[in-house]
N, C-alpha and C. Protein backbone atom coordinates (compact mmCIF):
# COMPACT_ATOMS: atom_id res chain seq x y z
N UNK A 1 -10.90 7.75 17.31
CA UNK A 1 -11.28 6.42 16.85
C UNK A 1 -12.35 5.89 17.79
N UNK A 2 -13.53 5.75 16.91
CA UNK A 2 -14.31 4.57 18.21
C UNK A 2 -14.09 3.47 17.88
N UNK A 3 -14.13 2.84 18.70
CA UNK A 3 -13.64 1.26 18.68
C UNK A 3 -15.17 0.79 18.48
N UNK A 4 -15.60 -0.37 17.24
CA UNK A 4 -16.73 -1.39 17.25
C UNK A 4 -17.04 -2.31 18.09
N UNK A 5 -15.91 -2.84 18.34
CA UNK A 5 -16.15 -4.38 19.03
C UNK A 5 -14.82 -4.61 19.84
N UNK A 6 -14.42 -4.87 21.31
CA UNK A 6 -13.74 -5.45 21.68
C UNK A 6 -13.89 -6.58 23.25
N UNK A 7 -13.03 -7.17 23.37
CA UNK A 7 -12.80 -8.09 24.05
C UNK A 7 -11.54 -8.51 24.88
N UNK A 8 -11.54 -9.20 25.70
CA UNK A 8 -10.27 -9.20 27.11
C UNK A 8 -9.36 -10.71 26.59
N UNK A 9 -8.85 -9.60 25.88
CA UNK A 9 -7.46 -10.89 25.75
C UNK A 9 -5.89 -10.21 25.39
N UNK A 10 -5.05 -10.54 24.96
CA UNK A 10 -3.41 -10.43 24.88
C UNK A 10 -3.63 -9.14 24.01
N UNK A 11 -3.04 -8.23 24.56
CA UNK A 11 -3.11 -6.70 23.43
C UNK A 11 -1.98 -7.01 22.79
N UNK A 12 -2.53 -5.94 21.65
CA UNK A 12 -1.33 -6.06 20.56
C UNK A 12 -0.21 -5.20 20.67
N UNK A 13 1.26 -5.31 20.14
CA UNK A 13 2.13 -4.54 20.88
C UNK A 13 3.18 -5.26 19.82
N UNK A 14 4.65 -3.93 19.93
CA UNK A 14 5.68 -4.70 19.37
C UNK A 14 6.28 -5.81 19.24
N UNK A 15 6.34 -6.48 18.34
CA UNK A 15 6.76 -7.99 18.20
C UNK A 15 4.85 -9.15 18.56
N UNK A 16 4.20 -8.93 18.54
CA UNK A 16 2.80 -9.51 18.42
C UNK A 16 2.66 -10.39 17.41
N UNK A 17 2.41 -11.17 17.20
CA UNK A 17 1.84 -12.12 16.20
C UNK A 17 0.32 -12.20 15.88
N UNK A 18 0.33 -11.31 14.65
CA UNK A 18 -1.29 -10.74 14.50
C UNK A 18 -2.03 -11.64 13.37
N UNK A 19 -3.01 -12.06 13.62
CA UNK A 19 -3.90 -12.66 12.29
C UNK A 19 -5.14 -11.84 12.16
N UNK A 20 -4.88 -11.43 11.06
CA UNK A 20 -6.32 -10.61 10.60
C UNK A 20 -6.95 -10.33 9.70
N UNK A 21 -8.16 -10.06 9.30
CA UNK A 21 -8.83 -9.68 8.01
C UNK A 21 -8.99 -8.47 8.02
N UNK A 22 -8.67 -7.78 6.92
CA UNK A 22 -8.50 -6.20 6.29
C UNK A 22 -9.18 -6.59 4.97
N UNK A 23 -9.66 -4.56 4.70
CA UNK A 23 -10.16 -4.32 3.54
C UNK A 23 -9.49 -2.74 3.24
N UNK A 24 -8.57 -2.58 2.38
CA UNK A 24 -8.29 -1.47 2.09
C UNK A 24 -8.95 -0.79 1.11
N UNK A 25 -9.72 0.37 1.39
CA UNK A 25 -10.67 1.16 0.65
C UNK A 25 -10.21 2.66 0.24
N UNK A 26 -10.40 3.17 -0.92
CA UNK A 26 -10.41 4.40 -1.16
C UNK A 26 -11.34 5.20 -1.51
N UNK A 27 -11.08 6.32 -1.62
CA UNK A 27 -12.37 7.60 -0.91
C UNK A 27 -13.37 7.12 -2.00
N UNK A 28 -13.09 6.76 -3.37
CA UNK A 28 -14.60 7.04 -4.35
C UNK A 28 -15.38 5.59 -3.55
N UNK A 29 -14.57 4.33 -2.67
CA UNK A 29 -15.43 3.32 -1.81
C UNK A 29 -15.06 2.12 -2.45
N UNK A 30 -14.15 2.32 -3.36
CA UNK A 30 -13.50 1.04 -4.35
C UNK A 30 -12.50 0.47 -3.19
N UNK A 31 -12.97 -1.25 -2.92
CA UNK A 31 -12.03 -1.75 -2.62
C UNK A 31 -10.51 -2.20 -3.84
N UNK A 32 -9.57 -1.61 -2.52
CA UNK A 32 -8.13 -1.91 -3.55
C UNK A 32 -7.34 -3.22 -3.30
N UNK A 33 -8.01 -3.93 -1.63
CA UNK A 33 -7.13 -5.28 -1.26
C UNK A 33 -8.27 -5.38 -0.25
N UNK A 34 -8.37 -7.08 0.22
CA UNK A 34 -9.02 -7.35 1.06
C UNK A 34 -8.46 -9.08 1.14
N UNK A 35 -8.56 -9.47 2.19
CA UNK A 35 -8.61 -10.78 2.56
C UNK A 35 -9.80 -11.56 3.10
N UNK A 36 -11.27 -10.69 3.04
CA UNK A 36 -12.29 -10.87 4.06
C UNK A 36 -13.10 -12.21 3.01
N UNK A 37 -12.22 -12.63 1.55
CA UNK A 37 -13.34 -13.61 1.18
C UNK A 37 -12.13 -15.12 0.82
N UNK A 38 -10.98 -15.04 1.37
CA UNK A 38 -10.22 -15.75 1.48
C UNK A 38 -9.21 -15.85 3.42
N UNK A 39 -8.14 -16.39 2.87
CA UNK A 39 -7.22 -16.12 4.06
C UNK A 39 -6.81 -14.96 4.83
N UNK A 40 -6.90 -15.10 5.88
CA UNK A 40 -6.56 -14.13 6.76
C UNK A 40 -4.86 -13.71 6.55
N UNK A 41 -4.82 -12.16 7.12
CA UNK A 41 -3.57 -11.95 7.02
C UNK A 41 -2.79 -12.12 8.40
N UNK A 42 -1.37 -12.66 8.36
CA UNK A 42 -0.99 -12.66 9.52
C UNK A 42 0.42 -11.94 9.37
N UNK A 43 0.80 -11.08 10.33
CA UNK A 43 2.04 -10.61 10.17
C UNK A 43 2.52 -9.88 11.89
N UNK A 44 3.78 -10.10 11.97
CA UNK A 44 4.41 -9.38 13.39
C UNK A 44 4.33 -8.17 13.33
N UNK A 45 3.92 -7.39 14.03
CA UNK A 45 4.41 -5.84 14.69
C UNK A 45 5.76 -5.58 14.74
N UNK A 46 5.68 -4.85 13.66
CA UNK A 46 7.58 -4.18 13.75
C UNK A 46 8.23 -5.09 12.53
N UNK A 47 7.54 -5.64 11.78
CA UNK A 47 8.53 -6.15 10.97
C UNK A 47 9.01 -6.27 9.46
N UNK A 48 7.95 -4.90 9.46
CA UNK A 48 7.92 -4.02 8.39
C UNK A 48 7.28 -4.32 7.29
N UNK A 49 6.60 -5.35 7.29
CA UNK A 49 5.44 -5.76 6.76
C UNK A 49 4.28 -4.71 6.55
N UNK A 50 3.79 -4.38 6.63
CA UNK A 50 3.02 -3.12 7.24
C UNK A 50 3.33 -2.04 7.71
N UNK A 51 2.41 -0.94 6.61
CA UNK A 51 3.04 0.38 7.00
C UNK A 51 2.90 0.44 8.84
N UNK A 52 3.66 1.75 8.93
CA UNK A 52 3.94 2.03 10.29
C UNK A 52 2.57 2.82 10.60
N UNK A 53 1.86 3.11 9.84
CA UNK A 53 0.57 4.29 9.55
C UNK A 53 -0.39 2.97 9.91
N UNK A 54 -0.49 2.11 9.50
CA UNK A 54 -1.50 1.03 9.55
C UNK A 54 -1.05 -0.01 11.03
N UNK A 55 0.29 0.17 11.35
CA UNK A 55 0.68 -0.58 12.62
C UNK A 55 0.48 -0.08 13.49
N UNK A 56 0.22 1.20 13.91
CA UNK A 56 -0.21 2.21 14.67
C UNK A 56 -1.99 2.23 15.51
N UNK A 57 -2.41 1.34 14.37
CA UNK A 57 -3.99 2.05 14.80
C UNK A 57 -3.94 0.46 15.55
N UNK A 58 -3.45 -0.97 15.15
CA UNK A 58 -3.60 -1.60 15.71
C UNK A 58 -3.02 -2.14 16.98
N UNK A 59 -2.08 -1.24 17.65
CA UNK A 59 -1.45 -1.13 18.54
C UNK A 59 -2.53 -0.82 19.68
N UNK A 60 -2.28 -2.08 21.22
CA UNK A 60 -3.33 -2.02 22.15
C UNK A 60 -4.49 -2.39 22.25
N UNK A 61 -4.64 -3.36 20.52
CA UNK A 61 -5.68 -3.32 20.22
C UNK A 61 -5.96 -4.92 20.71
N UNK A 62 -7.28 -5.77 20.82
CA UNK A 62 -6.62 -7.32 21.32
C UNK A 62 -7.62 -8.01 19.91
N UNK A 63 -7.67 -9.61 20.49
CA UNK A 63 -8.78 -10.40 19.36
C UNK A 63 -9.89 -10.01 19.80
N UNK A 64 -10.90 -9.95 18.55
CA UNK A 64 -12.01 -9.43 18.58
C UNK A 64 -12.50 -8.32 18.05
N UNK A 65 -11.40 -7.32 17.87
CA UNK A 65 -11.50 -5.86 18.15
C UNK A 65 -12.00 -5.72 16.20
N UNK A 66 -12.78 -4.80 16.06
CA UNK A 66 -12.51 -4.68 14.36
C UNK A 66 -13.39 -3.23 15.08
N UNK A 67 -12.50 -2.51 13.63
CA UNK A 67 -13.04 -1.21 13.26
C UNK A 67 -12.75 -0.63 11.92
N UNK A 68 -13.23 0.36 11.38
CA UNK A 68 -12.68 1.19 10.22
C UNK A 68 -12.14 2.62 10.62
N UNK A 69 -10.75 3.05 10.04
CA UNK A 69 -9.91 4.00 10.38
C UNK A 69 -9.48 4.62 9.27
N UNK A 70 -9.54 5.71 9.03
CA UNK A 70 -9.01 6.34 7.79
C UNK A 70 -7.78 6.95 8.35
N UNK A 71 -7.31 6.47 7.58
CA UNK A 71 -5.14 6.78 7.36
C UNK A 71 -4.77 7.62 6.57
N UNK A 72 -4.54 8.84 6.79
CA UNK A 72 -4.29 10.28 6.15
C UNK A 72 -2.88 9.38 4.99
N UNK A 73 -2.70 9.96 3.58
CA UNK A 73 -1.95 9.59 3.26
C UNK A 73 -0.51 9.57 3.41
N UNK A 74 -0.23 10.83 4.40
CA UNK A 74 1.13 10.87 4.52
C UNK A 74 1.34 9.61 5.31
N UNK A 75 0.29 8.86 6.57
CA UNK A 75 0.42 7.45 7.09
C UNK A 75 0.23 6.02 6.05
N UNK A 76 -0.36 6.64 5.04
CA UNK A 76 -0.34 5.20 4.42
C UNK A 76 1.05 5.07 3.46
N UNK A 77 0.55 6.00 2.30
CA UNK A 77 1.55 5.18 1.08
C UNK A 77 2.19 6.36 1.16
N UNK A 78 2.06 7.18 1.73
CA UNK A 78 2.77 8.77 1.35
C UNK A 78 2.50 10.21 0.40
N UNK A 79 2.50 10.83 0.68
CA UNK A 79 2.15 12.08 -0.13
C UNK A 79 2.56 11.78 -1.65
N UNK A 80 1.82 12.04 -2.54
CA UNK A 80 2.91 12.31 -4.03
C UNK A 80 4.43 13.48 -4.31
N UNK A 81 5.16 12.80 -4.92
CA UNK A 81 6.21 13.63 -4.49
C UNK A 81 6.37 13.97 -5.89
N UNK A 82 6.48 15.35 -6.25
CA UNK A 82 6.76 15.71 -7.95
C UNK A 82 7.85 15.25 -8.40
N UNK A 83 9.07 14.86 -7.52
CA UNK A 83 10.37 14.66 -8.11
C UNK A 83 10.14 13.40 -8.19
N UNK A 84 9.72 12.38 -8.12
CA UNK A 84 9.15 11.10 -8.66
C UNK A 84 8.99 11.00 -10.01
N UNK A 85 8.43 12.09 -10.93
CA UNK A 85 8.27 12.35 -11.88
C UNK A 85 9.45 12.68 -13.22
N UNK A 86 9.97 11.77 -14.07
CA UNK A 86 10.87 11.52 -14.69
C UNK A 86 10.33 11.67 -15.96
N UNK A 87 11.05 12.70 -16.63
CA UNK A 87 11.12 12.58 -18.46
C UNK A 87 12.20 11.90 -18.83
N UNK A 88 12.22 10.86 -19.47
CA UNK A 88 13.28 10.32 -20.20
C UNK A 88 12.92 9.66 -21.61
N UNK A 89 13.85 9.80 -22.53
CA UNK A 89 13.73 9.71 -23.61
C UNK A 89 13.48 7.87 -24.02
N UNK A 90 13.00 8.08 -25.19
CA UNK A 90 12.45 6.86 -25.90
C UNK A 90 13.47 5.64 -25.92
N UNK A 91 14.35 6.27 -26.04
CA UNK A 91 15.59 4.95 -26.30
C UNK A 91 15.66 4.76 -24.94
N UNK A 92 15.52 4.85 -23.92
CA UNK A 92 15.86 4.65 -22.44
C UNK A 92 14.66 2.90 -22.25
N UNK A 93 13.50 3.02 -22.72
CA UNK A 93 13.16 1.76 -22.70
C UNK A 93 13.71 0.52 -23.99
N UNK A 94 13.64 -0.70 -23.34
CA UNK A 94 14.05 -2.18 -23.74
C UNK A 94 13.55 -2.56 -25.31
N UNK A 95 13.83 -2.71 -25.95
CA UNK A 95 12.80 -3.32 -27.50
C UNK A 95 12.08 -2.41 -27.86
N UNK A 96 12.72 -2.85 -29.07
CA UNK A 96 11.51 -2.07 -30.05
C UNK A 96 10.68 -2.07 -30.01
N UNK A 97 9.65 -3.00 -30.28
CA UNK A 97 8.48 -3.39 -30.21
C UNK A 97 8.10 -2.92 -28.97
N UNK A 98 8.04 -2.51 -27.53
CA UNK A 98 7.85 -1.49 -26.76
C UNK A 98 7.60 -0.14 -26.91
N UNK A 99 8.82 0.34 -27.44
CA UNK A 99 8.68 1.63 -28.07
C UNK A 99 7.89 2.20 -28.63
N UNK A 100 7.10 1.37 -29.60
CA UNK A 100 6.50 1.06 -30.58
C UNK A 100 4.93 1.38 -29.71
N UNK A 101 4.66 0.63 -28.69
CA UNK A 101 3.62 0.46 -27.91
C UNK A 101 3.29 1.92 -26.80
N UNK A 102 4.33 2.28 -26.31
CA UNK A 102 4.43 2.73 -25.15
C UNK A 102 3.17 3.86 -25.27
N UNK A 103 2.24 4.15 -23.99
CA UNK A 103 0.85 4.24 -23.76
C UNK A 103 0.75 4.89 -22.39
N UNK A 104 -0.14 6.08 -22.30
CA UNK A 104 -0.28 6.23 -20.99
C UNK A 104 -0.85 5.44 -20.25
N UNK A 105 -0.44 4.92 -18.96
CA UNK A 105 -1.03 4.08 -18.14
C UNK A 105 -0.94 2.72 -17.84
N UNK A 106 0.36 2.63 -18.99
CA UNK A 106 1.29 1.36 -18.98
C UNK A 106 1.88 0.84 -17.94
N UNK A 107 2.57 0.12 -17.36
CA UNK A 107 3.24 0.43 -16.21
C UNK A 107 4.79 -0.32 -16.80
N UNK A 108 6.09 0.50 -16.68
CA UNK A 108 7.03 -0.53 -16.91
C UNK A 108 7.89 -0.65 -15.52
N UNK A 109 8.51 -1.67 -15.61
CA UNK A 109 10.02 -1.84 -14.56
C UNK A 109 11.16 -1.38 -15.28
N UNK A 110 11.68 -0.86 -14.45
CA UNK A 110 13.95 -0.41 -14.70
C UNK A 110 14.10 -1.72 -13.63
N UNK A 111 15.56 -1.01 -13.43
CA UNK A 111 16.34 -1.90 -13.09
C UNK A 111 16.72 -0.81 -11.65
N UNK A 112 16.92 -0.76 -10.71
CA UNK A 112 16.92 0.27 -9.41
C UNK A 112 17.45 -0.65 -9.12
N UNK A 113 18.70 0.63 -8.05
CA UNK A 113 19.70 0.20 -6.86
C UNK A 113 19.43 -0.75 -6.09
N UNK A 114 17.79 -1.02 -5.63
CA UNK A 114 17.57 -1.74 -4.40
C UNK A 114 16.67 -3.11 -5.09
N UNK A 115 17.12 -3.02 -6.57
CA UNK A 115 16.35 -3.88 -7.25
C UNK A 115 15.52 -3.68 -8.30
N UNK A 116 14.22 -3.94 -8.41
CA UNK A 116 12.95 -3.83 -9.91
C UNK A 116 12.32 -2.36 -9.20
N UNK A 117 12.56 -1.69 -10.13
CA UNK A 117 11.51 -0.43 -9.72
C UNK A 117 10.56 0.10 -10.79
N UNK A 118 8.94 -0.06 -10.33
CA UNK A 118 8.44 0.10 -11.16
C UNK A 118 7.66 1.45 -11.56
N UNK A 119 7.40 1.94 -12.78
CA UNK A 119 6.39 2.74 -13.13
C UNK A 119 5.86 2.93 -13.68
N UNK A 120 4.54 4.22 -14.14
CA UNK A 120 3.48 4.39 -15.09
C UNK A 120 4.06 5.30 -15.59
N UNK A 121 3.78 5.17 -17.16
CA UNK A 121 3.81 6.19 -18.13
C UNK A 121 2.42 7.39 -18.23
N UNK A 122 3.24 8.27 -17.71
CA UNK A 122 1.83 9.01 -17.46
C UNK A 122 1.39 9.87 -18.95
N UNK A 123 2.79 10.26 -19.68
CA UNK A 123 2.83 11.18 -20.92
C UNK A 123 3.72 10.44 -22.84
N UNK A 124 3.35 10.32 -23.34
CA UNK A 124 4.13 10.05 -24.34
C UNK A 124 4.26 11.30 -25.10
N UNK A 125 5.37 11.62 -25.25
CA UNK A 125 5.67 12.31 -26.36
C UNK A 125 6.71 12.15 -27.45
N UNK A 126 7.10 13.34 -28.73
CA UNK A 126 7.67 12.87 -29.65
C UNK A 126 8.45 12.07 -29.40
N UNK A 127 9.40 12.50 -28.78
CA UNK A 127 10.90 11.74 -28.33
C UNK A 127 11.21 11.39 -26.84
N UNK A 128 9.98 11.72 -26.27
CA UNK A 128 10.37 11.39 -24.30
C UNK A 128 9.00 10.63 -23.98
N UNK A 129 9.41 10.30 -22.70
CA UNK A 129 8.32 9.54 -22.43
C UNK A 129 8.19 10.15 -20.27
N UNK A 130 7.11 10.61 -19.91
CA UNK A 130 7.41 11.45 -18.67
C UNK A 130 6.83 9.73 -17.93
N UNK A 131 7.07 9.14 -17.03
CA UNK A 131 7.53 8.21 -16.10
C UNK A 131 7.13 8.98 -14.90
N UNK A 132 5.95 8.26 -14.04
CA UNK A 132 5.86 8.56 -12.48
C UNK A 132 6.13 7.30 -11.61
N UNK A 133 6.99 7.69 -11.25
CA UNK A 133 7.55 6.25 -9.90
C UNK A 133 7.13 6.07 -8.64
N UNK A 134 5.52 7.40 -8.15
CA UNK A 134 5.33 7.16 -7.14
C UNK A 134 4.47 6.17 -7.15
N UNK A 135 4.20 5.62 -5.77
CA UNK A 135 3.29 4.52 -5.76
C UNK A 135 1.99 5.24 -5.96
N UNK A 136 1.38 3.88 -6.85
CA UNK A 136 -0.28 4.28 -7.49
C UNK A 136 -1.09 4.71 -6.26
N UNK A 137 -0.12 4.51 -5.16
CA UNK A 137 -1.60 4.84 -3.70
C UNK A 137 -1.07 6.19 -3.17
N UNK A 138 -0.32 7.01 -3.31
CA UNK A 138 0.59 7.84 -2.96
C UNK A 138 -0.51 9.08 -3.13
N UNK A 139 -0.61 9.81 -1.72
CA UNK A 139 -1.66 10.89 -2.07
C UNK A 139 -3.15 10.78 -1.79
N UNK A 140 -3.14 9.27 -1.19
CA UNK A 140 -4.82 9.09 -1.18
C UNK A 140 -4.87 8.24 0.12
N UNK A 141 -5.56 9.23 0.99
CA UNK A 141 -6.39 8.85 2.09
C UNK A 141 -6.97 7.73 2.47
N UNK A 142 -6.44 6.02 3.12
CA UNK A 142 -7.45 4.90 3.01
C UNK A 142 -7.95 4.27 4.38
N UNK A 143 -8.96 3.75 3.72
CA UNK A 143 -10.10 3.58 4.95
C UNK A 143 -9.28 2.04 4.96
N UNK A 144 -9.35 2.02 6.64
CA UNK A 144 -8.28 0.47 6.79
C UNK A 144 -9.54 -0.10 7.55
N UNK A 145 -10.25 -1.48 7.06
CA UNK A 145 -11.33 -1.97 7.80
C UNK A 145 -10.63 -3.27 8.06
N UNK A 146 -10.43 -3.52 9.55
CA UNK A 146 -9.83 -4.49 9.77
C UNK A 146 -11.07 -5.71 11.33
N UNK A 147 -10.65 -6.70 11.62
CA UNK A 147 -10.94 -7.43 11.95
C UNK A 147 -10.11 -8.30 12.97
N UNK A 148 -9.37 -8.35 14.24
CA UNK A 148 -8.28 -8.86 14.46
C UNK A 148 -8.80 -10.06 15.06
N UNK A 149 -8.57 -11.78 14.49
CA UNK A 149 -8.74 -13.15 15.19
C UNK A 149 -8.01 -13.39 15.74
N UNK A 150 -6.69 -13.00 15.87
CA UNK A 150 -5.55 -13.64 17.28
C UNK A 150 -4.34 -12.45 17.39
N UNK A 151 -3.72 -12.61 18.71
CA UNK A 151 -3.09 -11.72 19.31
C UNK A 151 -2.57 -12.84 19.86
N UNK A 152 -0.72 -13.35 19.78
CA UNK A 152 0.23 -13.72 20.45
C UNK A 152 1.18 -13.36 20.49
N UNK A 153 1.81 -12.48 21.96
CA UNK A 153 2.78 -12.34 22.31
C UNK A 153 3.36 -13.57 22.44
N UNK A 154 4.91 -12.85 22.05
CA UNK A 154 6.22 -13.46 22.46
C UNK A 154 6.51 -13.63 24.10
């Protein structure tokens, strides 16, 4: 990593109180999230807010500091996992009138153990419908362009 820009103040570290502007980018250069034309993001170190892949690069880091870092995907959203990948039949979704619709590239919610879990219909067929539940970022390499305005330790 080369570092762009830094400056002598409170490094960042577990439990930190970070405010910052990010731009999350993927390889074709499409931004997918950014805060750089609104509010800054602020969130603690360690509090799971943020992947551990993205909490990592800003660790040690103080105010001032901005750089761009590309985050292999197994650090960001995670590899794609094939068993993510679910055939289930037509009657398994809500209303008719769904059924009726259902489209690759749809995205629906179930109902999951830990709550709403959502996914894309990647396949329709006669009577099934194949369902991928990994996350849409899962598998892809992102450029984390960040910006850090404050660093307070506890």
């Amino acid at each position: 990593m080369t570092l762009i820009a830094s400056s002598d103040e409170a490094v960042i570290r577990e439990g930190s109180k970070v405010k910052l502007h990010f731009s999350l980018i993927i390889e074709s250069g499409e931004e997918i999230d950014s805060t750089r034309s609104g509010k800054p993001a602020s969130l603690t170190i360690g509090d799971g807010n943020l992947l551990p892949g993205f909490e990592e690069v800003l660790i040690g880091l103080k105010k001032g500091d901005a750089d761009q870092v590309l985050i292999p995907a197994a650090d960001a959203f995670g590899e794609r996992n094939k068993d993510n990948l679910r055939l289930m039949t037509k009657d398994q979704f809500e209303g008719e009138k769904l059924g009726a619709s259902l489209e690759e590239g749809l995205i629906v919610s179930f109902d999951g153990p830990g709550g709403e879990l959502p996914g894309v219909i990647v396949r329709v067929l006669e009577n099934n419908v194949e369902v991928d539940f990994n996350h849409p970022l899962s598998g892809r390499d992102i450029l984390f362009d960040f910006s850090i305005l404050a660093v307070d330790n506890p």
